[in-house]
Protein backbone atom coordinates (compact mmCIF):
# COMPACT_ATOMS: atom_id res chain seq x y z
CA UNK A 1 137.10 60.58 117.31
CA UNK A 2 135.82 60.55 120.91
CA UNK A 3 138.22 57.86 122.45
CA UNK A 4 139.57 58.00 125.98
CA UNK A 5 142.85 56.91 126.86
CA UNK A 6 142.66 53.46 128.73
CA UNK A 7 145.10 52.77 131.74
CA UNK A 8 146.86 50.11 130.49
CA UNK A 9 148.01 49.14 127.21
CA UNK A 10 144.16 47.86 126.75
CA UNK A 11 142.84 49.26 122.99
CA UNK A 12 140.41 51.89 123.44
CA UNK A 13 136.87 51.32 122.77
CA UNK A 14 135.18 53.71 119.32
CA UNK A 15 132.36 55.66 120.33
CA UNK A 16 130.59 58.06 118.15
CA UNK A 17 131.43 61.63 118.51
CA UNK A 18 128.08 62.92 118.51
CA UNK A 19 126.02 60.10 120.38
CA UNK A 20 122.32 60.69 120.27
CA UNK A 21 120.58 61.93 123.67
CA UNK A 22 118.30 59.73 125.23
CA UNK A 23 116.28 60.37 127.68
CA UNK A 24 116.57 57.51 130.84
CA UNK A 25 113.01 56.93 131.20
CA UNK A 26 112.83 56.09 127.58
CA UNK A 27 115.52 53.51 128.36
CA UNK A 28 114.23 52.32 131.55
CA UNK A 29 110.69 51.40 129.58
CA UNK A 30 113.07 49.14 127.17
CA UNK A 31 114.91 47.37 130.14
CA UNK A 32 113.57 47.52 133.33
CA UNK A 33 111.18 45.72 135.42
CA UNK A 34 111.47 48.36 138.37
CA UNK A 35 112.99 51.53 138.95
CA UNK A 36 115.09 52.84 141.79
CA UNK A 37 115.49 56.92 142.40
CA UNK A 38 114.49 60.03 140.47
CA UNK A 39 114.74 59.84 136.32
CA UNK A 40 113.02 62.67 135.42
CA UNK A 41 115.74 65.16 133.70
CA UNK A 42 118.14 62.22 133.43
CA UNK A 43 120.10 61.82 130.23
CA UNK A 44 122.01 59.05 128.77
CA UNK A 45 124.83 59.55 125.53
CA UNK A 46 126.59 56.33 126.39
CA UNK A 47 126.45 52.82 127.38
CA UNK A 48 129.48 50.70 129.05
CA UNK A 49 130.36 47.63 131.09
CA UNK A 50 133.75 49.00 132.23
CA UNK A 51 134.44 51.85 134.25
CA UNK A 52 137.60 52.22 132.30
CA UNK A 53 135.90 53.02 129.03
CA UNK A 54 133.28 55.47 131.14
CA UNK A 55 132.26 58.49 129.57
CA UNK A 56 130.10 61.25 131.52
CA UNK A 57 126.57 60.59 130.75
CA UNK A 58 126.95 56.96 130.47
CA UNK A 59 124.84 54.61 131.83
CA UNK A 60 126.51 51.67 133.46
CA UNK A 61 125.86 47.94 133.32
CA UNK A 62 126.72 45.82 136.45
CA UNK A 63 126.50 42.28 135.41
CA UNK A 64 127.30 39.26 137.08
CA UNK A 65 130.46 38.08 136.01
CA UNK A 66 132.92 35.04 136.78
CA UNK A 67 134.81 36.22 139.42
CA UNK A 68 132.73 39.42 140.64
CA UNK A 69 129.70 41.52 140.10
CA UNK A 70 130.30 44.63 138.21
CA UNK A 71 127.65 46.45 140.57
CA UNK A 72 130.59 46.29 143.10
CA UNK A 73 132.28 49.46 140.46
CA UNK A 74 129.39 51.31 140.71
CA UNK A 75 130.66 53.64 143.26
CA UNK A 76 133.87 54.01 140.73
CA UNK A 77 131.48 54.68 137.71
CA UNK A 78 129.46 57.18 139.04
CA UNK A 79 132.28 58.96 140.42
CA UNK A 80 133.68 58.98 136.77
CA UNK A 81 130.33 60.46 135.21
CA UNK A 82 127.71 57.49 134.56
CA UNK A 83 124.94 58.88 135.80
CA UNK A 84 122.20 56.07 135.98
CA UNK A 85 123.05 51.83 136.35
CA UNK A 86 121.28 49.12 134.96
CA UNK A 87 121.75 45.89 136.89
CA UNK A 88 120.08 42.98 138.81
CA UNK A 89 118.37 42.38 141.92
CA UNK A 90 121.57 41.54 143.74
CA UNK A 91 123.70 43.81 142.10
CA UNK A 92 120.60 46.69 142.74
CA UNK A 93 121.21 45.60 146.72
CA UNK A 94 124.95 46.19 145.92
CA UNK A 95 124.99 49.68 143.99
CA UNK A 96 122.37 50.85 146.90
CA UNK A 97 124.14 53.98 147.77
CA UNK A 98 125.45 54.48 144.63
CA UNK A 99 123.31 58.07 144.45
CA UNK A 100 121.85 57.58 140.54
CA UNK A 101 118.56 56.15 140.03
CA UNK A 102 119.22 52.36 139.39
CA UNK A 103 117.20 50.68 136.50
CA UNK A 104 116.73 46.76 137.78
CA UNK A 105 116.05 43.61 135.31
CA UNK A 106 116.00 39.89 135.27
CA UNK A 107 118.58 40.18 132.46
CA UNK A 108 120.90 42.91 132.30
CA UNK A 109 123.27 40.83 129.67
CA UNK A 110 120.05 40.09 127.96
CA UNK A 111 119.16 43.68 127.48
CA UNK A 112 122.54 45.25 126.84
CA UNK A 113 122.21 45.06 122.96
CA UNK A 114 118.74 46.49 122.72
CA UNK A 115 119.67 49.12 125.50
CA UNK A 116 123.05 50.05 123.58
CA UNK A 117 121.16 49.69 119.74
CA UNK A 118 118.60 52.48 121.04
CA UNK A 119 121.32 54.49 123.36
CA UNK A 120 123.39 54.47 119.86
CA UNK A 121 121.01 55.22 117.46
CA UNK A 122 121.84 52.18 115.76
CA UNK A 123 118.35 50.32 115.33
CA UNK A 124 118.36 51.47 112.29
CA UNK A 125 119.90 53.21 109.22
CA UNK A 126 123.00 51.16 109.64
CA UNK A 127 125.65 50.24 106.92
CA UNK A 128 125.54 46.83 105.15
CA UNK A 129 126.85 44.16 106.73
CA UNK A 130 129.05 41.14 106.04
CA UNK A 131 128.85 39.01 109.51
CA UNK A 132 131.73 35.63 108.89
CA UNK A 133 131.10 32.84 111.21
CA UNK A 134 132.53 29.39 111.86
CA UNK A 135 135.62 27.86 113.79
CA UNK A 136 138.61 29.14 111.09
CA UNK A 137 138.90 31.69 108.33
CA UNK A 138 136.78 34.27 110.09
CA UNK A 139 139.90 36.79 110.47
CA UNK A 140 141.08 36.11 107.29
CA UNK A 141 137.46 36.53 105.46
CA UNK A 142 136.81 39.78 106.80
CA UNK A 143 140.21 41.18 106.41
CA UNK A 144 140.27 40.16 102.63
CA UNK A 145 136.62 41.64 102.49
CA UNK A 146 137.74 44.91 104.05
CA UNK A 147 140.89 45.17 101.32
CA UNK A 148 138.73 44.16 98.35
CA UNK A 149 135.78 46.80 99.52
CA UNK A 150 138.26 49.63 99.78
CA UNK A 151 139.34 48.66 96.35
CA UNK A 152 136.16 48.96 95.47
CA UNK A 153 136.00 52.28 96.64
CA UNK A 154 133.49 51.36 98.69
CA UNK A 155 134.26 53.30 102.38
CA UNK A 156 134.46 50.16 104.91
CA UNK A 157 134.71 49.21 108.13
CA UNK A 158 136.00 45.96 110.09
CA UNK A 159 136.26 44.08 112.67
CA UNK A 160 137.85 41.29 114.00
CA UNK A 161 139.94 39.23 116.20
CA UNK A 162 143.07 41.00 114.79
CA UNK A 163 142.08 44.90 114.36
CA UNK A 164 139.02 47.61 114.15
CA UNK A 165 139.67 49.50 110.70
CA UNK A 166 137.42 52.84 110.15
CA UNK A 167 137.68 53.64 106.47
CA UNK A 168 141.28 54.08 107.26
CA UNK A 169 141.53 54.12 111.16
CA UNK A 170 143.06 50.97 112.48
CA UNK A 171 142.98 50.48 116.54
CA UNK A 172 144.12 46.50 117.87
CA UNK A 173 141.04 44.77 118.63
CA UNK A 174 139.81 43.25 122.33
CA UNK A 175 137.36 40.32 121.98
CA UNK A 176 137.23 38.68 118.79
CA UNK A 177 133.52 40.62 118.64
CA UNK A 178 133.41 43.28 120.70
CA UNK A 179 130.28 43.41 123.42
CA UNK A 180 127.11 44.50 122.34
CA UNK A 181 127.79 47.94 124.36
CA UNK A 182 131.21 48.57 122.19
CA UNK A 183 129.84 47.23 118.71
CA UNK A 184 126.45 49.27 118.92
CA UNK A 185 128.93 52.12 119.75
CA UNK A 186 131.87 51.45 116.83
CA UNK A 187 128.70 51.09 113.91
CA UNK A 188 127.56 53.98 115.01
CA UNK A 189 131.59 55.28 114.85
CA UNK A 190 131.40 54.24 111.78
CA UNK A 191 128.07 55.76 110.27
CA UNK A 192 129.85 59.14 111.44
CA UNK A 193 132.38 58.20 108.84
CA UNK A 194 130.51 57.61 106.48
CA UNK A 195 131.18 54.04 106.49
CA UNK A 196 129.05 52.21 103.71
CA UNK A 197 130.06 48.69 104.47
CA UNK A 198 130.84 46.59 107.52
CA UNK A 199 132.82 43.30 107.81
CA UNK A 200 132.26 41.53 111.13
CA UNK A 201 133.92 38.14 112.52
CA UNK A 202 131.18 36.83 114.19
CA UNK A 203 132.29 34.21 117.35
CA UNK A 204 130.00 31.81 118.50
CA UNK A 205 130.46 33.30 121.81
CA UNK A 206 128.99 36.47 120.28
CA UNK A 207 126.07 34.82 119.28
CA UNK A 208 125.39 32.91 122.53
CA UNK A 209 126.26 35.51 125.10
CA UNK A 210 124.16 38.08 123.00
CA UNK A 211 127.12 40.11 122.17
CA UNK A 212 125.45 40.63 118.32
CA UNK A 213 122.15 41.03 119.46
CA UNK A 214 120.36 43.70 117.41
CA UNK A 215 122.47 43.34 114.52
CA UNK A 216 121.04 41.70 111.06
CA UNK A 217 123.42 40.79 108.72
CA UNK A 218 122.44 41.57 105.06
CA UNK A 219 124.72 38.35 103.96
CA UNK A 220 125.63 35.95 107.04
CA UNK A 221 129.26 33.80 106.05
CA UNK A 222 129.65 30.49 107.20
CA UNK A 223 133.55 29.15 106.97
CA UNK A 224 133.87 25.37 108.58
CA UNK A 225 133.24 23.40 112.01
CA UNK A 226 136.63 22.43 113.60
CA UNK A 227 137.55 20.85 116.87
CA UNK A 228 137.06 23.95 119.34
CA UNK A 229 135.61 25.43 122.05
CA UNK A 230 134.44 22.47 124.02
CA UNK A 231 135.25 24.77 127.06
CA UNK A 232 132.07 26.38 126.40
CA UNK A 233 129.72 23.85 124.81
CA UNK A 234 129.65 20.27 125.88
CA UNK A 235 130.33 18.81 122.39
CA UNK A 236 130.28 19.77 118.62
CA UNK A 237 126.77 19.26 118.15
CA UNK A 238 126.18 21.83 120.71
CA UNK A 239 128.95 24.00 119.32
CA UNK A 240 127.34 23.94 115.87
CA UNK A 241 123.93 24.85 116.99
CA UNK A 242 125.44 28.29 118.80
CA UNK A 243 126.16 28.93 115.17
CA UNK A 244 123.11 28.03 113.80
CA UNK A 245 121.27 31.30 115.02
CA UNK A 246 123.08 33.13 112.94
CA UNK A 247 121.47 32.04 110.26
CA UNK A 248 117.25 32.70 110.58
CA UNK A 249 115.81 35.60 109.75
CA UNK A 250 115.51 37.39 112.62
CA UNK A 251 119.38 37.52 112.38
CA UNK A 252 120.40 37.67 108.48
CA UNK A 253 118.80 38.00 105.14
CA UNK A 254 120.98 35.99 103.19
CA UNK A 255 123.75 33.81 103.31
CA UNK A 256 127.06 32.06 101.77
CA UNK A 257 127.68 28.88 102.87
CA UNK A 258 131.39 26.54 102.66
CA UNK A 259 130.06 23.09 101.80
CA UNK A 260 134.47 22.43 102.78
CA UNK A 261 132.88 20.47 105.78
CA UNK A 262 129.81 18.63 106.53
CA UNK A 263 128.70 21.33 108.97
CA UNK A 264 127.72 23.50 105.71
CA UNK A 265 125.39 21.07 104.90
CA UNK A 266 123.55 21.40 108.14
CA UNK A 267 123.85 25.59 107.93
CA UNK A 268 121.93 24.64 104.44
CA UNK A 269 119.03 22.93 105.82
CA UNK A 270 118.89 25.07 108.64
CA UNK A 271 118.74 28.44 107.55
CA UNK A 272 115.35 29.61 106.32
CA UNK A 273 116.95 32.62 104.23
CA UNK A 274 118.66 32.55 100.46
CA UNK A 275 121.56 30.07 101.22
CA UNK A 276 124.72 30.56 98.45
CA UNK A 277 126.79 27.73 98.75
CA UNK A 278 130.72 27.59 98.05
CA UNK A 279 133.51 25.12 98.18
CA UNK A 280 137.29 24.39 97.39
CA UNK A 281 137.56 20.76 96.58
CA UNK A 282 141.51 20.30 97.74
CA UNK A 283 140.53 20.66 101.48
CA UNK A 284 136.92 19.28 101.62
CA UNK A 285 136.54 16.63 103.64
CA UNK A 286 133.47 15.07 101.87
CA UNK A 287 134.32 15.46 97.89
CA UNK A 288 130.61 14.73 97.27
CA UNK A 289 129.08 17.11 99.44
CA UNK A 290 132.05 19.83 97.88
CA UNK A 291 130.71 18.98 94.11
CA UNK A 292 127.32 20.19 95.14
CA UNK A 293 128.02 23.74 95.73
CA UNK A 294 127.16 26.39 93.37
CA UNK A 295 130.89 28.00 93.50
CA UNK A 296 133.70 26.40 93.26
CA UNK A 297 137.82 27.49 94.35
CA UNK A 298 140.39 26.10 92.99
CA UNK A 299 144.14 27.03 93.88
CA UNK A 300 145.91 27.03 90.73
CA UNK A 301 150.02 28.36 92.77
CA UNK A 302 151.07 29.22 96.01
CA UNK A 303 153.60 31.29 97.40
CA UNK A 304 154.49 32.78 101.10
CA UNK A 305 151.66 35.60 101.13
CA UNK A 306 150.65 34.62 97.88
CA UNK A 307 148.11 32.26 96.65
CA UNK A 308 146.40 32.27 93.03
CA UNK A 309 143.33 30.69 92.60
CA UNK A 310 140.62 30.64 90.14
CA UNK A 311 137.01 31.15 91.05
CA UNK A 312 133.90 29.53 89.06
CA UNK A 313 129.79 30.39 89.65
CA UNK A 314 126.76 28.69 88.57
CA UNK A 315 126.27 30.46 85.50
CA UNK A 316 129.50 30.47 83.61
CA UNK A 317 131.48 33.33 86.46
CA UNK A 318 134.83 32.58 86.15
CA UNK A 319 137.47 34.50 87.90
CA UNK A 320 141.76 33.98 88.32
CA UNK A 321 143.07 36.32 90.85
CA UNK A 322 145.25 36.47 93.77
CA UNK A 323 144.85 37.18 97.23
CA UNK A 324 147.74 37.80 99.99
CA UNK A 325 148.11 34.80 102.05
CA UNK A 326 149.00 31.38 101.19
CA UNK A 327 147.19 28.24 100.66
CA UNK A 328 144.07 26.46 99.78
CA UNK A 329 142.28 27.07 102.87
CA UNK A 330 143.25 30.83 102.63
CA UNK A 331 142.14 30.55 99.02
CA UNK A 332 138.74 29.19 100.13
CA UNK A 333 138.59 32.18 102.64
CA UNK A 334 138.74 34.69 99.84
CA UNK A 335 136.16 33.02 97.49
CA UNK A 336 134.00 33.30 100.49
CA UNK A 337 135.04 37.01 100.96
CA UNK A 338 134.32 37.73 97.23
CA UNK A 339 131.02 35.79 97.10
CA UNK A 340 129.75 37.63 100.27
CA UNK A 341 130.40 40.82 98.24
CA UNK A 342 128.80 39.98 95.66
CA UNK A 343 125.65 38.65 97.33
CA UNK A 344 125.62 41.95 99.05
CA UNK A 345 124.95 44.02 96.23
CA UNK A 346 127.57 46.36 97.15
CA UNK A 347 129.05 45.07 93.57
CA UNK A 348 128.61 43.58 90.49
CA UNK A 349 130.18 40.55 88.90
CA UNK A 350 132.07 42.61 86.16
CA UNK A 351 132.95 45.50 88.52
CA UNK A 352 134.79 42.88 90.86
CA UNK A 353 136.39 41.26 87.74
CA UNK A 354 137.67 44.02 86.48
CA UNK A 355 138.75 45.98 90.05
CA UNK A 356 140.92 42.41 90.56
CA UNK A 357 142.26 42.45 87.34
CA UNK A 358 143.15 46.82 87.56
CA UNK A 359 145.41 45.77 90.94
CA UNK A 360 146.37 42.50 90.59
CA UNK A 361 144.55 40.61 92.92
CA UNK A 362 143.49 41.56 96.18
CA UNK A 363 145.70 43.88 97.89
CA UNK A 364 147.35 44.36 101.69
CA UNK A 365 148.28 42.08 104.15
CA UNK A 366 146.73 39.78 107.28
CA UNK A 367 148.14 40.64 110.32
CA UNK A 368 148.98 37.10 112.01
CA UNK A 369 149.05 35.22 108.81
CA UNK A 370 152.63 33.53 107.88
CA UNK A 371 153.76 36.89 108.88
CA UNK A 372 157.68 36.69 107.27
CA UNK A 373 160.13 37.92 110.03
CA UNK A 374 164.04 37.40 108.48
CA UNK A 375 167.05 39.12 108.11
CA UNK A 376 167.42 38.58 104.66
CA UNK A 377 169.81 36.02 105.49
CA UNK A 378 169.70 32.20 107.17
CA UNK A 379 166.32 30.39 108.23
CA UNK A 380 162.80 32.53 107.91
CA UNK A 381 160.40 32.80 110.82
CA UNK A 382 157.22 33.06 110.63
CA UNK A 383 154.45 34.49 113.35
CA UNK A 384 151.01 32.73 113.04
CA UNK A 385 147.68 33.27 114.68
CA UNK A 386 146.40 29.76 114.22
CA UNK A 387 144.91 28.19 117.79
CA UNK A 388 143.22 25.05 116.70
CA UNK A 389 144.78 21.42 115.19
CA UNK A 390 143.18 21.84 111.78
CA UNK A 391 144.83 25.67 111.85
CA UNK A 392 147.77 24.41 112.78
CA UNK A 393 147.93 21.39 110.14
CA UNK A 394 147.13 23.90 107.30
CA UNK A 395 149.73 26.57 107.76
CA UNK A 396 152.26 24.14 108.89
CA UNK A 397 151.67 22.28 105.28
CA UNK A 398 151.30 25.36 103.38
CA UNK A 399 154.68 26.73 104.82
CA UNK A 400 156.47 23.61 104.43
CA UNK A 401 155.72 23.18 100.58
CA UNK A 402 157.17 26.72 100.06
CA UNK A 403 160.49 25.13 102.44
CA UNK A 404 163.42 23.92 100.94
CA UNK A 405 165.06 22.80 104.03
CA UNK A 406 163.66 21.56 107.75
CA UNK A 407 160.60 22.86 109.28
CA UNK A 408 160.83 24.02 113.07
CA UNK A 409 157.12 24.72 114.44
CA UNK A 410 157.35 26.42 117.75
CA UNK A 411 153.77 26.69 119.71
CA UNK A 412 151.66 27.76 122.51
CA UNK A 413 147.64 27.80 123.58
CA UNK A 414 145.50 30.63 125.53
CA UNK A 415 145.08 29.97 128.80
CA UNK A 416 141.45 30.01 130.67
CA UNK A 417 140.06 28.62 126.95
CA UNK A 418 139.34 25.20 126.10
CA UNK A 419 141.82 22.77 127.36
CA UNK A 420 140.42 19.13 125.24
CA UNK A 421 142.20 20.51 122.04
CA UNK A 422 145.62 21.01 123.69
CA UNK A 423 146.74 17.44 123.07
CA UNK A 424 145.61 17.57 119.10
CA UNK A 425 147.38 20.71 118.53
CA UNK A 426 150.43 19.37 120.32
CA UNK A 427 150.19 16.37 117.56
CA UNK A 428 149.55 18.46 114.84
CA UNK A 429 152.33 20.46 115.47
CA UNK A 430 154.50 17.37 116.37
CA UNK A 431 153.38 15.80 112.89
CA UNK A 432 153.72 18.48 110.38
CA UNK A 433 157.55 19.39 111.59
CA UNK A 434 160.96 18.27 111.90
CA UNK A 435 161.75 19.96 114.82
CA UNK A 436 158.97 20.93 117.66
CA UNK A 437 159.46 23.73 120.79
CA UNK A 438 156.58 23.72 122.95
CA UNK A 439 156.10 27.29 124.93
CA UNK A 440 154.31 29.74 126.76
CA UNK A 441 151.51 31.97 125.05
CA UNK A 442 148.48 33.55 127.03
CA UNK A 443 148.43 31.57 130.33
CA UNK A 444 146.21 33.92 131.49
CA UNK A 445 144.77 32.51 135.12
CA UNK A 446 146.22 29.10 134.21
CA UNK A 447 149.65 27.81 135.31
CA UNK A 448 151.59 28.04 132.10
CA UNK A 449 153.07 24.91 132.74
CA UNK A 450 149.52 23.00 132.91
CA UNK A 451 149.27 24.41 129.31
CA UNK A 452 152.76 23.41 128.18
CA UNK A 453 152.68 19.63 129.99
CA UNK A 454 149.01 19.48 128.05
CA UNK A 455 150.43 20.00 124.38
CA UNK A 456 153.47 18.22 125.11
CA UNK A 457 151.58 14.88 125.64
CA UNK A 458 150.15 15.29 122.19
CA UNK A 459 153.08 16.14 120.51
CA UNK A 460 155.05 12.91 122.37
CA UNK A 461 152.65 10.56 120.51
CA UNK A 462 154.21 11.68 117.42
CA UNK A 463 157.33 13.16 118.12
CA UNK A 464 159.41 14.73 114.68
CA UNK A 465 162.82 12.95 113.81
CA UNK A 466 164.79 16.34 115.01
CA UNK A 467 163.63 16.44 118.28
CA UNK A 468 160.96 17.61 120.96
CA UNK A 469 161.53 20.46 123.38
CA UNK A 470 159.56 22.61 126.05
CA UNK A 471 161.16 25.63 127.00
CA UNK A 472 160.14 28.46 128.90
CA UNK A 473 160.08 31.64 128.21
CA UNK A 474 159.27 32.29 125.03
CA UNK A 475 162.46 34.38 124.68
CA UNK A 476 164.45 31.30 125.98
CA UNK A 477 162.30 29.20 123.49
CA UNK A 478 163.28 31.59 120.09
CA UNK A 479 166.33 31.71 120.93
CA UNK A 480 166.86 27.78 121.04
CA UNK A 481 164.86 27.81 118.08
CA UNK A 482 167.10 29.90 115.75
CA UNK A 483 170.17 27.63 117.03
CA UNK A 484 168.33 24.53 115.36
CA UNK A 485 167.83 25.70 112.04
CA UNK A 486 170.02 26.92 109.55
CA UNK A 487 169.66 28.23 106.05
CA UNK A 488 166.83 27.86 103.95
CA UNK A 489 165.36 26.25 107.01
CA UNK A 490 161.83 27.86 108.32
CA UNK A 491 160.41 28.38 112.09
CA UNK A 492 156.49 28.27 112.27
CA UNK A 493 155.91 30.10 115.48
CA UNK A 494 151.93 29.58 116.49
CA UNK A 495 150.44 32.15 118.65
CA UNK A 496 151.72 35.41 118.92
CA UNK A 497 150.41 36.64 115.44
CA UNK A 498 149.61 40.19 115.36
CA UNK A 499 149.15 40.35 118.97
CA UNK A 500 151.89 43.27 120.79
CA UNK A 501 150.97 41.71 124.66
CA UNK A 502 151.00 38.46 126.82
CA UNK A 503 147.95 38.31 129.05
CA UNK A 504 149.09 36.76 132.46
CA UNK A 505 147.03 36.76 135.51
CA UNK A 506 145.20 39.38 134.10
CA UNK A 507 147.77 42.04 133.43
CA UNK A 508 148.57 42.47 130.13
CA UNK A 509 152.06 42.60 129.40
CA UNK A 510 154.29 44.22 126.62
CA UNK A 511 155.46 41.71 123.89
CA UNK A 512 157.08 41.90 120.64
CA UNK A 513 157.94 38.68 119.15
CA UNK A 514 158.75 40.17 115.90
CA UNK A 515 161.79 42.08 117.48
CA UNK A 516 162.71 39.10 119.82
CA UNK A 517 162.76 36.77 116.53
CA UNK A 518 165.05 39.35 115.02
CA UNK A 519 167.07 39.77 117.87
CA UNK A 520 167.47 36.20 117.96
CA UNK A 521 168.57 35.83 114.69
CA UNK A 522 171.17 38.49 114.89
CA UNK A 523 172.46 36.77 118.00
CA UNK A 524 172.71 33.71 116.20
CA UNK A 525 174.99 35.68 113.51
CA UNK A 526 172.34 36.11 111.03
């Protein structure tokens, strides 16, 4: 695997470890409106954004960004082996002296994907692949779809918010999908190893920002619409419509729909591909819409990291299996995960039937998901990923019906991401508990206690009977946590997940809340 250390804790980015040569005026024809410098003899094996994933021979992208243009690196990349840059007028007036020839567009963002696709070789001849859209479930529907293909025997590849998995490599992920420059170069990773199959949680800022560009999906996913991401859209409609692209066929050429909201129903009539359609009844919020769909999911037992449900199809399909997370929204993520599959071709009906019935249901675990952290003796705690109010009112409910005693849920939100659902997952969190700790998570470039005060005035409206708390830091928080509850008692801690860092003022920081949960259990005398 060609992979460069990174300075920092920072994941490394997959590249292929025999990239195709291109030549640079061959790229510059693709992207460029003007040229800067000599390209003749000029070769390119790599495409990147970041001077800390440079490889010699790259060619590298100075975009515009928030806070400052990336042409200001140029120097820094060069220095470290790119050996052409692609960039706009301004940032063309910035990388001047740079000493590469300098390829100049309107667009650089615009062009990244098409640039990376034919620097990568990966316009073509590329795995299938299972792209999984909508505000919650993505992580869990590709991680289930990864597990089930390898049962398959099917070599597979994923990613997502949680992890990148290589038919058996596993690296922590970045972005929840990576840029164009990094996903052109992990597919093309993955064709080296001999990946057949590709699950790929698709955000909405993907689609937007042009971070999927060049990518067809042989079966597009659609999960739900939630409350989210009004940082970046002004409201849902908006929202919804980012998502919307997915699903034309210039981007997929077929899809599974959840009819579990009325969003579905718009994917339907949108599309203008084969649209499956899919629902689970017990957490639709329109039952007529739900009774449309052509499969059904029905959770027949739950347990923590265990849910059975039973799975029907339009012609008689009917299916009873498990799958390792809990609940009926989890269940409806894997009845999306299976019908994907099947709608893929990569399987038949009786070949998944009887693979699920060989191991039991499908196999491994979700990092993030009701992720059990005990002793073995006194209250459970539990690390979830969930960052939204419905996410939160979900878990909380499935982990509460598996609780014999009290319910502690102890929460954060990302900083620098949308602030209008703070208040609703303070109440959501407030609602579903007996005991609430609001805390610090990713402030990011945000004062943490903006974030805190912000869920805090949601949670207030509806405070739990036990009591309402904001403590900072999250060590402080844990530990005040574990003196609260007692045996057979449960903390919900919403946030941390599977994530091993805290992002503040963008350093990222070492964090284990696993071993500070167990430490503060110990402490406690458990």
């Amino acid at each position: 695997m060609n992979m460069p250390t990174p300075p920092s804790n920072i994941p490394p980015a997959l590249r292929p470890a025999h990239p195709p040569v291109r030549a640079l005026t061959e790229v510059a024809e693709r992207a460029a409106h003007r040229t800067i410098g000599d390209l003749d003899g000029v070769e390119v094996t790599g495409v990147t954004l970041a001077t800390t994933d440079l490889h010699p021979g790259d060619l590298f992208v100075g975009i515009h960004g928030v806070r400052r243009h990336g042409a200001e690196f140029a120097a820094d990349a060069v220095r470290g082996g790119a050996v052409a840059i692609l960039t706009d007028e301004a940032g063309a007036e910035i990388a001047a002296d740079a000493g590469v020839p300098i390829l100049v567009t309107d667009d650089p963002r615009g062009a990244l994907a098409d640039v990376s696709s034919f620097v990568y070789g990966t316009d073509g001849n590329l795995p299938v692949i299972l792209g999984v859209t909508g505000t919650n479930g993505k992580t869990s529907t590709v991680h289930l779809q990864d597990e089930l293909l390898q049962q398959l025997g099917i070599p597979s590849g994923m990613s997502s918010s949680a992890r990148r998995h290589i038919n058996g490599e596993s690296i922590m992920a970045r972005l929840t999908t990576p840029e164009s420059t990094e996903l052109h170069a992990l597919i093309a990773h993955m064709r080296e190893q001999g990946v057949r199959a590709l699950a790929l949680e698709v955000s909405v800022q993907a689609i937007v920002r042009h971070r999927v560009d060049g990518i067809v999906y042989d079966v597009a996913g659609f999960t739900n619409l939630q409350y989210d991401h009004m940082d970046d859209f002004a409201d849902m409609e908006e929202y919804l419509e980012g998502k919307l692209r997915m699903f034309r066929a210039d981007r997929a050429r077929r899809a599974v729909v959840s009819l579990d909201t009325p969003a579905g129903q718009r994917v339907v009539e949108h599309a203008d591909i084969p649209v499956t359609t899919i629902a689970t009844p017990e957490i639709a919020t329109d039952a007529a819409l739900a009774a449309t769909a052509q499969w059904s999911v029905e959770m027949v037992d739950e347990r923590i990291n265990e849910t059975r449900f039973v799975l029907t199809g339009p012609n008689g399909e009917r299916l009873e299996t498990t799958a390792p997370v809990t609940g009926p929204h989890m269940a409806a993520n894997a009845g999306l995960a299976i019908v994907m599959i099947l709608e893929s071709g990569l399987a038949t009906w009786d070949e998944i039937v009887a693979t699920l019935d060989r191991d039991g249901g499908i196999r491994g675990t979700l990092p993030g998901r009701t992720e059990t952290v005990t002793t073995g003796r006194g209250p459970t705690v539990y690390l979830d990923f969930a960052h939204t109010p419905d996410g939160f009112e979900m878990t909380a409910q499935a982990v509460r019906r598996q609780t014999p005693g009290k319910l502690l849920i102890m929460f954060g939100a990302d900083g620098s991401r949308d602030t209008t659902k703070r208040p609703a997952m303070g109440r959501a969190a407030a609602r579903n508990s007996d005991i609430a700790i609001v805390t610090d998570h990713h402030p990011r470039y945000e004062d943490p206690q903006v974030i805190r005060d912000a869920l805090y005035s949601g949670a207030v409206e509806e405070p739990p009977a036990g009591g309402l708390y904001n403590i900072t830091p999250p060590e402080d928080a844990i530990t005040k946590a574990v003196s609260l509850v007692g045996e057979g008692d449960a903390i919900l801690w919403f946030g941390p997940g599977h994530q091993d860092h805290r992002e503040i003022q963008g350093v990222r920081h070492p964090y284990n809340p696993r071993e500070m949960a167990l430490r503060a259990l110990r402490d406690a005398g458990w």
